[in-house]
Structure formats: structure tokens, C-alpha cells
Protein backbone atom coordinates (compact mmCIF):
# COMPACT_ATOMS: atom_id res chain seq x y z
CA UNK A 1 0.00 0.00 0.00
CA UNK A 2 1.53 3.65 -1.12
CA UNK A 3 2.25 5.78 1.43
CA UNK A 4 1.61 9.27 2.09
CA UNK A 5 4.78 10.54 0.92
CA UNK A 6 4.43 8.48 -1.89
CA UNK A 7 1.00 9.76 -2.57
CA UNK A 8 2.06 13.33 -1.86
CA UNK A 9 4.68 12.93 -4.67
CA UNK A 10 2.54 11.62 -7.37
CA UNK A 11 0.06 14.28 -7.06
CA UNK A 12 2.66 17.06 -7.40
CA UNK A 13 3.88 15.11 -10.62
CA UNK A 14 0.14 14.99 -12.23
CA UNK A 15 0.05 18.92 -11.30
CA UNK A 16 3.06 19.31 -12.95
CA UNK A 17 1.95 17.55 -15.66
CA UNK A 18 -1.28 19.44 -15.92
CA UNK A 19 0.29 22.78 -15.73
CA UNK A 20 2.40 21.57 -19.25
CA UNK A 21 -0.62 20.38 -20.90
CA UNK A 22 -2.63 23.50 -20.16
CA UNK A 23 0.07 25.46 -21.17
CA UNK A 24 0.63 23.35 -24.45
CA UNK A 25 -3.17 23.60 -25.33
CA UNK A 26 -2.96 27.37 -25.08
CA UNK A 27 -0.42 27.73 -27.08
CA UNK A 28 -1.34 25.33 -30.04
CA UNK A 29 -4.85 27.59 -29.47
CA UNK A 30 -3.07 30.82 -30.76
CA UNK A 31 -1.19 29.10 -33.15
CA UNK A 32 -4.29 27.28 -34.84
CA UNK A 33 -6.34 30.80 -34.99
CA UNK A 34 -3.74 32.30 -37.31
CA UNK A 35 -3.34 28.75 -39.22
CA UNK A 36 -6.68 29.00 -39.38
CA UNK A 37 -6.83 32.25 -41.31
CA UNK A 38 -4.65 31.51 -43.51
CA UNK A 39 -5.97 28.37 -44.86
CA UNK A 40 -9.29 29.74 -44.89
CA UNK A 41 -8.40 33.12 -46.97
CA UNK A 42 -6.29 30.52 -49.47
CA UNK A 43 -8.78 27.97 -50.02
CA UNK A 44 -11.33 29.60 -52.71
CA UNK A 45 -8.02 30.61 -54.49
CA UNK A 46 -6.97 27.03 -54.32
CA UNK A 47 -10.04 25.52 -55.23
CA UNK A 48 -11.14 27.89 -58.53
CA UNK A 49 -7.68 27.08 -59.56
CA UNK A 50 -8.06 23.76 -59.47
CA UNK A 51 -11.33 23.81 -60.91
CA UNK A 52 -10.06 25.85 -64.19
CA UNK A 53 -6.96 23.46 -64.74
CA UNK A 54 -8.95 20.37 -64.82
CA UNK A 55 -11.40 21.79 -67.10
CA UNK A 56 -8.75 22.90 -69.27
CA UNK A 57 -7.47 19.47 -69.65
CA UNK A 58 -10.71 17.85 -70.09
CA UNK A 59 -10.99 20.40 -72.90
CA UNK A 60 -7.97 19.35 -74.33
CA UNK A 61 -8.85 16.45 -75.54
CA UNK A 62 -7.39 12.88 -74.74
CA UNK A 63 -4.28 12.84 -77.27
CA UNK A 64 -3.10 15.99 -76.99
CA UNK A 65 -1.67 18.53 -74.10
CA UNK A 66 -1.10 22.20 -74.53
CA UNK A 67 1.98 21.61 -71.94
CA UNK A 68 4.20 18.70 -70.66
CA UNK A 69 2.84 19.14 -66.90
CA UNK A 70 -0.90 18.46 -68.42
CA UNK A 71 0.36 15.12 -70.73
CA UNK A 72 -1.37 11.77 -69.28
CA UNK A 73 0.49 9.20 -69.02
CA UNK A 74 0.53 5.61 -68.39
CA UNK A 75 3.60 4.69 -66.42
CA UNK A 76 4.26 2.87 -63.42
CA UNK A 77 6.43 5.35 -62.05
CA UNK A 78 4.47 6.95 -58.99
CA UNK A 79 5.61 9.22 -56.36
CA UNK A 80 3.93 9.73 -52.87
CA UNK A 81 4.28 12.85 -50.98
CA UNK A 82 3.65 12.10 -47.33
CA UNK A 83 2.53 15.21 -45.14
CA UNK A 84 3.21 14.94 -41.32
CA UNK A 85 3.97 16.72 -38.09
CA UNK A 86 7.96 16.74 -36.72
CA UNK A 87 6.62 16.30 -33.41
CA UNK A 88 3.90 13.88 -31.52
CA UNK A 89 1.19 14.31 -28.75
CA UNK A 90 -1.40 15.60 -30.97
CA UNK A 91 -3.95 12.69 -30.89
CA UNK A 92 -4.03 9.94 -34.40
CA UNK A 93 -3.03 13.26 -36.04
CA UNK A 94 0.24 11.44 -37.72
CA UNK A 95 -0.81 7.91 -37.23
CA UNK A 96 -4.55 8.28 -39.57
CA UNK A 97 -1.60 10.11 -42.63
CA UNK A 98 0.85 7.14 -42.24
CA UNK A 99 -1.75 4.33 -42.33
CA UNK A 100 -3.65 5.73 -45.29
CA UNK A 101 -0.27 6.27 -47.15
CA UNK A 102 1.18 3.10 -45.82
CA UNK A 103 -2.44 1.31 -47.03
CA UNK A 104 -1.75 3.18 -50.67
CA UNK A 105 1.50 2.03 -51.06
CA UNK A 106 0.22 -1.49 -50.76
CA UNK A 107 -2.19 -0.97 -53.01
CA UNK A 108 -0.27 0.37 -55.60
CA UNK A 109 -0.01 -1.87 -59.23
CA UNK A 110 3.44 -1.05 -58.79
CA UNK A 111 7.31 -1.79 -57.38
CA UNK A 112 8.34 1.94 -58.82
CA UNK A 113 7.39 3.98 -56.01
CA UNK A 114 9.97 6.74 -54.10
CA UNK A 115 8.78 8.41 -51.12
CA UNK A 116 9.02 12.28 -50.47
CA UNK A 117 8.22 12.72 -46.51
CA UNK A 118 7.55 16.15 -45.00
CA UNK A 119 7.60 16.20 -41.10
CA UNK A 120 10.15 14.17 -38.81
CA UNK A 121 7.39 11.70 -38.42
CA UNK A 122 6.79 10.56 -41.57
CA UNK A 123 10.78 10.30 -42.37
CA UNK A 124 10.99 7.94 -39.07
CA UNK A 125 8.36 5.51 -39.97
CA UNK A 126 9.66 5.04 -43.41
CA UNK A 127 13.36 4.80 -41.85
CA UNK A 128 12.54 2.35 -39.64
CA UNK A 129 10.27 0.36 -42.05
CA UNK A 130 13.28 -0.12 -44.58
CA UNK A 131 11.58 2.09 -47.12
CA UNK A 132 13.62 4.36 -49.12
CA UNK A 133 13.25 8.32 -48.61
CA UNK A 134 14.47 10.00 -52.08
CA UNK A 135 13.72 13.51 -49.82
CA UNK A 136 12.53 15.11 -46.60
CA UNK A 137 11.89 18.26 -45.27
CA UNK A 138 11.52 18.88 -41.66
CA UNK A 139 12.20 21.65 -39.07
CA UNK A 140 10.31 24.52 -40.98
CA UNK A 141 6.64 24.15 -39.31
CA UNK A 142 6.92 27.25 -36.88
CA UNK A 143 8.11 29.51 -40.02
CA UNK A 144 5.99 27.75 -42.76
CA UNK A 145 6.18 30.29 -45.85
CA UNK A 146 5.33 29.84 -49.60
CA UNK A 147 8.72 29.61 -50.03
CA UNK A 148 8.88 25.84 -48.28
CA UNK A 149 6.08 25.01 -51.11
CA UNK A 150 7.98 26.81 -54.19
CA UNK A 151 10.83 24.27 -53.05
CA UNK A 152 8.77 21.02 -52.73
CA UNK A 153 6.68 21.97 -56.38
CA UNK A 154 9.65 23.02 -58.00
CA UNK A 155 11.15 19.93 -57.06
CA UNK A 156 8.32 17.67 -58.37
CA UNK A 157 7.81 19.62 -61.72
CA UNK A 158 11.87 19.14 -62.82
CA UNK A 159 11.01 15.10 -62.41
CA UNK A 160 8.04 14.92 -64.14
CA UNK A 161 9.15 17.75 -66.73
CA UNK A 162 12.49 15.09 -66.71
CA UNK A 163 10.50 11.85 -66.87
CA UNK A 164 11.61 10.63 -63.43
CA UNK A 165 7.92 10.24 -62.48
CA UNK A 166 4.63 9.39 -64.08
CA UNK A 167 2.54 10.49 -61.02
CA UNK A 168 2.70 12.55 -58.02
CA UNK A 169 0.34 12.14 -55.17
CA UNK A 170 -0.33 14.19 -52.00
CA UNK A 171 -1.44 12.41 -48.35
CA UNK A 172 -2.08 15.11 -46.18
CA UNK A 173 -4.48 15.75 -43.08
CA UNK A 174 -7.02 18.20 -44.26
CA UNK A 175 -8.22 20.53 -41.34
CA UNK A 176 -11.98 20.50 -41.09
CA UNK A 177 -12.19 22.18 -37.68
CA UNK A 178 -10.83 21.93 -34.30
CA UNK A 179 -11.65 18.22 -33.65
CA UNK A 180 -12.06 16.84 -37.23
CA UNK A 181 -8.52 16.22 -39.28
CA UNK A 182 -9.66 13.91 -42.25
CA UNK A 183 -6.45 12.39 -43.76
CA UNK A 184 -7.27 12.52 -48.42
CA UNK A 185 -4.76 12.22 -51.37
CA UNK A 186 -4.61 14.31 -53.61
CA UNK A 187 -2.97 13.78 -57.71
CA UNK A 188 -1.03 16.61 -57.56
CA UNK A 189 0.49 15.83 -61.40
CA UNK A 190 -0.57 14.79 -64.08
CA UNK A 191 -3.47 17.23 -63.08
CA UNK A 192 -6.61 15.33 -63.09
CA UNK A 193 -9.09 15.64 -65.35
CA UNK A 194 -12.90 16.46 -64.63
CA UNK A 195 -15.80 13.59 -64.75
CA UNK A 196 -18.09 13.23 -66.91
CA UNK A 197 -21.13 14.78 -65.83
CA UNK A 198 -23.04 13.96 -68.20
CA UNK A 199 -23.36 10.28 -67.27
CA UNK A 200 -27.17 10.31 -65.26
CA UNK A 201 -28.24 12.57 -68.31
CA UNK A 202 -27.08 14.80 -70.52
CA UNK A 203 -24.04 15.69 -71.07
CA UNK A 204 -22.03 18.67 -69.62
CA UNK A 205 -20.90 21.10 -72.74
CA UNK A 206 -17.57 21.34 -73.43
CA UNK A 207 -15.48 24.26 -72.26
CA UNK A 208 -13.65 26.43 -75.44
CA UNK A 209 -11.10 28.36 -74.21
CA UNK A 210 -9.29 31.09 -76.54
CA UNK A 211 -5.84 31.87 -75.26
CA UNK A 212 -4.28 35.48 -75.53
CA UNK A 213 -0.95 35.54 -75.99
CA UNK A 214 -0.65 31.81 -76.68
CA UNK A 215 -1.24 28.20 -74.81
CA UNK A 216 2.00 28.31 -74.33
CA UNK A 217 3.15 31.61 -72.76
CA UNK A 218 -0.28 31.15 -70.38
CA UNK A 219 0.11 28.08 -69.68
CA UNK A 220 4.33 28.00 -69.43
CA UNK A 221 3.49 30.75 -66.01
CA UNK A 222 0.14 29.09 -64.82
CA UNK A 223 0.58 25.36 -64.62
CA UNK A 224 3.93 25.58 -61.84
CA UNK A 225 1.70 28.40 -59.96
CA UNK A 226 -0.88 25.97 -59.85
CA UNK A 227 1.70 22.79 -59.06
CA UNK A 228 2.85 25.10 -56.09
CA UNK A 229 -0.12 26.54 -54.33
CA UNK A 230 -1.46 23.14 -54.09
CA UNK A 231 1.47 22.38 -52.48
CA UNK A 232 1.09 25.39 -50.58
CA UNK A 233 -2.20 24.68 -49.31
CA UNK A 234 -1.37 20.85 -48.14
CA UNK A 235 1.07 22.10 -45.99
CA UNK A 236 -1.05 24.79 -44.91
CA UNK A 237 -3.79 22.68 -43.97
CA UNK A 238 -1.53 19.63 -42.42
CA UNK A 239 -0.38 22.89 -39.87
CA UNK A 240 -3.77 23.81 -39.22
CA UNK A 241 -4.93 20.18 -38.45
CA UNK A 242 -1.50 19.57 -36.24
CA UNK A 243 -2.37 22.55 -34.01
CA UNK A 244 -6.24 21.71 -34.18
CA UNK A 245 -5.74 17.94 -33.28
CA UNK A 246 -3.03 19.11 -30.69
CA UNK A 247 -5.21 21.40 -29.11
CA UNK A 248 -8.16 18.74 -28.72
CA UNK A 249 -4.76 16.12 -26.98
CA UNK A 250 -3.67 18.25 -24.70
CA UNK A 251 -7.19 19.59 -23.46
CA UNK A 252 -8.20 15.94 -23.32
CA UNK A 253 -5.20 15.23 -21.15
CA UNK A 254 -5.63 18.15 -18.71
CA UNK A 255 -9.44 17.26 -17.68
CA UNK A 256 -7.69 13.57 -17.33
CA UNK A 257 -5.24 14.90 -15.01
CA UNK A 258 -8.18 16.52 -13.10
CA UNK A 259 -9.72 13.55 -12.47
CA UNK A 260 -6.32 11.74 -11.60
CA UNK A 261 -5.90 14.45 -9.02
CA UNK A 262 -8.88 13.84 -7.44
CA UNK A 263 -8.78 10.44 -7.23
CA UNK A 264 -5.28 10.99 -5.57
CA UNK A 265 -6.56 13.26 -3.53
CA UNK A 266 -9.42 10.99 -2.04
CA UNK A 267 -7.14 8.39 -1.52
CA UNK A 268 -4.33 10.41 0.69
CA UNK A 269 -7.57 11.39 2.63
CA UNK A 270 -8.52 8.29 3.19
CA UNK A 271 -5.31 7.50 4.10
CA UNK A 272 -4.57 10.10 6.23
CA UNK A 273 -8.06 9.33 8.02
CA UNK A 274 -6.73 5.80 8.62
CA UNK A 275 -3.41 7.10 10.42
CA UNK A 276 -5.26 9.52 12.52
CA UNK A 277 -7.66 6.80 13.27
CA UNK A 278 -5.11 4.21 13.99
CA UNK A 279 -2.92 6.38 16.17
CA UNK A 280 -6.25 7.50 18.27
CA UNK A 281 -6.37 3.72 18.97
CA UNK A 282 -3.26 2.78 19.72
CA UNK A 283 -3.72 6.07 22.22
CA UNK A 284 -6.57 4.99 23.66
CA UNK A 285 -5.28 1.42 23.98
CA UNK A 286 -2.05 2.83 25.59
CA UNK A 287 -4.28 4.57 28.42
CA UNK A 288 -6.15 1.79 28.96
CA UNK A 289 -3.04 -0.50 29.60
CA UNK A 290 -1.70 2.42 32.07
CA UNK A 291 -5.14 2.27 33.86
CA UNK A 292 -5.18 -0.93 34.05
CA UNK A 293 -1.70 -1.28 35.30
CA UNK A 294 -2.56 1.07 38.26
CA UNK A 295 -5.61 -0.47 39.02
């Protein structure tokens, strides 16, 4: 049976523990609500830009491609860009991105896959898994900047431009709100092309587009802005859902070391009431023996 000491001390260890936690969930709370700005304010960019692209190629017709980063092709070689945290005690936050990707992987029709890893997290469950890491990037959350994204698109336009690669995917965590981070992939290049809509009736028109300069001079300065505010915005919302999901751990983890604390506390009580009480006896049994004795 603990004694008080012992009691004493784990309380003050829970407190301390609280006191980190609380102070952890307040500041991943001012970090999210500027996180959470900025992917809001980039989204509608993100997502009309998106939404013009893949019409575009649609419109382009299945033989032909205006530009090398819109050509389709049908090669094994794939290329999966894994999104995580560098650090841990933010719930399944990392572990929901590294099953889907690990589950993707598997399912892949093909032995021709390299791994890009973002996040210390990723990079160490790939180490340690024998898979081989062709690049990482870690230690730039706290100053996350478009720049970070230029780097990372950049990077996967010169192998598909170079026919390294015949696909590039994203697996990111996309923030949803405070206590929802849904892990999606994303086919980041070749960019994807719409479906047909026209399938339960009739059929969606066809989009014309008239290009002023050229296809090429538009295109040649759109398509890599495109490639790297997608990009842009997986990272943005992967930092979003870290703080978000952290938040949610470390609140979680305070109320639990509430209720630890109280349960400590009602059992150095009770323990305390059972030295008092035994003492008192052995009190009373010591006058009685002196009374006794006299008698």
C-alpha cells in the first residue's frame, strides 16, 4: 500500500503535468487561430484554380496537351508525398496520414514507387520500415512560408518535366475544424481531369477556351503556380490540423489529469483518516493499559 509521501509525490507530478498540458493547449490555441486564417483566406483561391486546370485538360482532348505538366500518361512510375507533423502528442493526427499512405502504397499496381516525406514523423516511420526516402523536409513548421512550397513543387515539376515520375500524389491531413482532421490524397500531377457529368443525363458542354498571348506563354506561367499553391495549401492545412488535433490532446489530457488528481486526492484522505484513526487507537489502547496497570 503507497504511502503518504508516496502519494504526496505523485500528485505534485500529475500537477506538474497538468500545468504543461494547459500550457501546451494554449499555445497550439493561438497558433491554430492564425493557421486558421490563412488556410481559410487561401482555399477559394486554391479551389477555382483547381477547378479551371482540370477543365482545361478535359478540354484538351485525350491525345493531346497544350503543356508537358498536363500530358497523361501511363507509367508505373508513382511518387507519394507524405505530409506529417515533426513532433507527436497531438492525438491519431500522424498515425490516420501514415496508415492511409502506408495502405496506398500497398495498393499500388506497382514496385516503382519513391517516397518524399515532409515532417520528422513521416521520415521515421519510413526509416525504420526499410523504405527508401528519395527527400525530406523537416524543421520549418513554426516559419511555414510559400517559399517551403515553391521548393517542394519546383522539385516535383523538374522530375516529371524530366521523366523521373509518371505520377505525383499528395497524403495530407485536411483541417476541417478543431476536432475533425480527415487524412485525403490528392494527384497533384498529371493534373486530373474532370468527370463526366453527363453520365445520369445529358451531357455537360464542353469548355472552349481562346488563349491570348498563346497556350503556351499562359500556360508556361500558370501550370507551376498551380503545381505550387497546391502544395502550398497541403502544408497549410496539415499545420492547421497539427495545431487543431493538438489542441483537442492536450485539453483531453488536462481534464484527465483533473480527475487523476482527485482520485489521488481521495485516496491520501482516506489515508490520512486511517493514520489519525489508527494512532487515536493505539492512544486509547495505551491509556487503557496504564489504567489498568494502576488499578
Amino acid at each position: 500500500m503507497p504511502t503518504l509521501r508516496d502519494i504526496r509525490r505523485r500528485i505534485r507530478s500529475v500537477e506538474s503535468t497538468q500545468k504543461i498540458t494547459r500550457a501546451m493547449k494554449l499555445v497550439a490555441a493561438a497558433k491554430l487561430r492564425r493557421a486558421q486564417e490563412r488556410i481559410l483566406s487561401a482555399r477559394p483561391y486554391a479551389n477555382k484554380m483547381a477547378e479551371l486546370l482540370s477543365n482545361l485538360v478535359s478540354a484538351a482532348g485525350a491525345d493531346e496537351a497544350p503543356h508537358p505538366l498536363l500530358e497523361q500518361r501511363q507509367g508505373p512510375r508513382r511518387q507519394i508525398v507524405i505530409i506529417t507533423a515533426d513532433k507527436g502528442l497531438a492525438g491519431a493526427f500522424n498515425s490516420n496520414v501514415l496508415r492511409r499512405s502506408l495502405d496506398f502504397i500497398r495498393q499500388s499496381n506497382t514496385t516503382e514507387v519513391t517516397l518524399v516525406v515532409v515532417g520528422r514523423k513521416a521520415r521515421d516511420f519510413y526509416r525504420r520500415r526499410g523504405f527508401t526516402v528519395k527527400r525530406d523536409m523537416i524543421g520549418f513548421w513554426d516559419r511555414l512560408a510559400y517559399s517551403h512550397a515553391q521548393e517542394l513543387a519546383d522539385y516535383f515539376i523538374a522530375q516529371y518535366l524530366g521523366a523521373e515520375v509518371d505520377e505525383v500524389h499528395l497524403i495530407y491531413n485536411e483541417f476541417r475544424s478543431v476536432a475533425v482532421q480527415r487524412p485525403v490524397r490528392q494527384q497533384l500531377l498529371p493534373i486530373p481531369r474532370v468527370e463526366d457529368a453527363g453520365q445520369a443525363g445529358s451531357a455537360a458542354p464542353a469548355v472552349d477556351y481562346i488563349y491570348e498571348p498563346g497556350p503556351e506563354a499562359i500556360l508556361g506561367d500558370l501550370l507551376p503556380r498551380h503545381v505550387r499553391m497546391q502544395v502550398y495549401r497541403a502544408l497549410m492545412e496539415s499545420l492547421a490540423g497539427e495545431y487543431g488535433a493538438r489542441m483537442t490532446a492536450m485539453e483531453a489530457a488536462t481534464k484527465n489529469a483533473k480527475e487523476m488528481i482527485d482520485l489521488l486526492t481521495i485516496q491520501y484522505n482516506k489515508a490520512r483518516q486511517e493514520k489519525i484513526t489508527k494512532e487515536l487507537l493505539d492512544i486509547v489502547g495505551g491509556a487503557e493499559a496504564l489504567k489498568q496497570g494502576r488499578e
